[in-house]
Protein backbone atom coordinates (compact mmCIF):
# COMPACT_ATOMS: atom_id res chain seq x y z
CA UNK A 1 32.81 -34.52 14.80
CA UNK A 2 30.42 -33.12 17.56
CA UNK A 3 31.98 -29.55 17.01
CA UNK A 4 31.10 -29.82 12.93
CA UNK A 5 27.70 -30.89 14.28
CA UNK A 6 27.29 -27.80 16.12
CA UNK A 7 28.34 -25.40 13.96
CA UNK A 8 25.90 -27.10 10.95
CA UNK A 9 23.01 -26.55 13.60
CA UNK A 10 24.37 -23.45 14.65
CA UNK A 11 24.42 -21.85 11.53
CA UNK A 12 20.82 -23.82 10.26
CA UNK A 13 19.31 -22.15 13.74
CA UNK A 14 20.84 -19.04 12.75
CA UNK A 15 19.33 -19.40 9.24
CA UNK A 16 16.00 -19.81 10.18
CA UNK A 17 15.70 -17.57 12.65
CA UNK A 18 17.11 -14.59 10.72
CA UNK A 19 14.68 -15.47 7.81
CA UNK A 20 11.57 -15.51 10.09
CA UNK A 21 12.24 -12.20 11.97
CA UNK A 22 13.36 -10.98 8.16
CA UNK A 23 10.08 -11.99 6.87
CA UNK A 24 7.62 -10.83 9.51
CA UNK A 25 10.26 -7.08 9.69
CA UNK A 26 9.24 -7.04 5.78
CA UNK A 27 6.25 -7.48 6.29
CA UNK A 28 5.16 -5.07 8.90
CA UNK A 29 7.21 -2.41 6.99
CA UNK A 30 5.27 -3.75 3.57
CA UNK A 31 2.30 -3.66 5.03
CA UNK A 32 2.59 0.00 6.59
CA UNK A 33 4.40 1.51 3.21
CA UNK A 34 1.08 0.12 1.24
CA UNK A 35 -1.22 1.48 3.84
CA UNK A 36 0.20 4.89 3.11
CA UNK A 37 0.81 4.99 -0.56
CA UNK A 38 -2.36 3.42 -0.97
CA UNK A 39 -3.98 5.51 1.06
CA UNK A 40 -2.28 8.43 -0.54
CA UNK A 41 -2.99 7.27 -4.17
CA UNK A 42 -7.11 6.97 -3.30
CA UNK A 43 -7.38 10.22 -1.25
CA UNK A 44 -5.63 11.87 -5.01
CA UNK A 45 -7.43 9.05 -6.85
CA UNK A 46 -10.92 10.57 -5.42
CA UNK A 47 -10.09 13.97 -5.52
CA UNK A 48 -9.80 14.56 -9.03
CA UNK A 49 -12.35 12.04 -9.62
CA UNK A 50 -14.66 13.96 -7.77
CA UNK A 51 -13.60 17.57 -9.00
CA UNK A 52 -14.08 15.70 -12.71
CA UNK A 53 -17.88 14.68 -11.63
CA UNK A 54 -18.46 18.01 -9.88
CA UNK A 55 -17.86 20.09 -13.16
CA UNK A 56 -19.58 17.72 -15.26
CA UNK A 57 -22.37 18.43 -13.17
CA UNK A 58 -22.33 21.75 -12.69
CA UNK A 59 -21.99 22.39 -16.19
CA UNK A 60 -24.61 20.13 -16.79
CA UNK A 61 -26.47 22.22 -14.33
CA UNK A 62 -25.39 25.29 -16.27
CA UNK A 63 -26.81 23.61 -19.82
CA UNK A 64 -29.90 23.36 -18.42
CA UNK A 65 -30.45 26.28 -16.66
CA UNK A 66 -29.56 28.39 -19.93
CA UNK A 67 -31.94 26.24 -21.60
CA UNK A 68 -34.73 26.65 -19.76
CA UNK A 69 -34.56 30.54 -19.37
């Protein structure tokens, strides 16, 4: 009886403890993948969102310089 008692704690222990150190090893690894891709995806994100604004405006600038001389 005791012995079926220890192995259900055992193995309840076991249990818990493997889904805590799962959870907080996904997490870290979740939380350092999104860093990068997100960090990644809004450096290329304000690149070409920049370059887009930049020739707007410079051909905007262009417009109006040929339309003034």
């Amino acid at each position: 009886y005791l012995s079926i008692y220890l192995s259900i704690y055992l193995s309840i222990y076991l249990s818990i403890y493997l889904s805590i150190y799962l959870s907080i090893y996904l997490s870290i690894y979740l939380s350092i993948y999104l860093s990068i891709y997100l960090s990644i995806y809004l450096s290329i994100y304000l690149s070409i969102y920049l370059s887009i604004y930049l020739s707007i405006y410079l051909s905007m600038m262009h417009l109006l310089l040929n339309f003034e001389f």
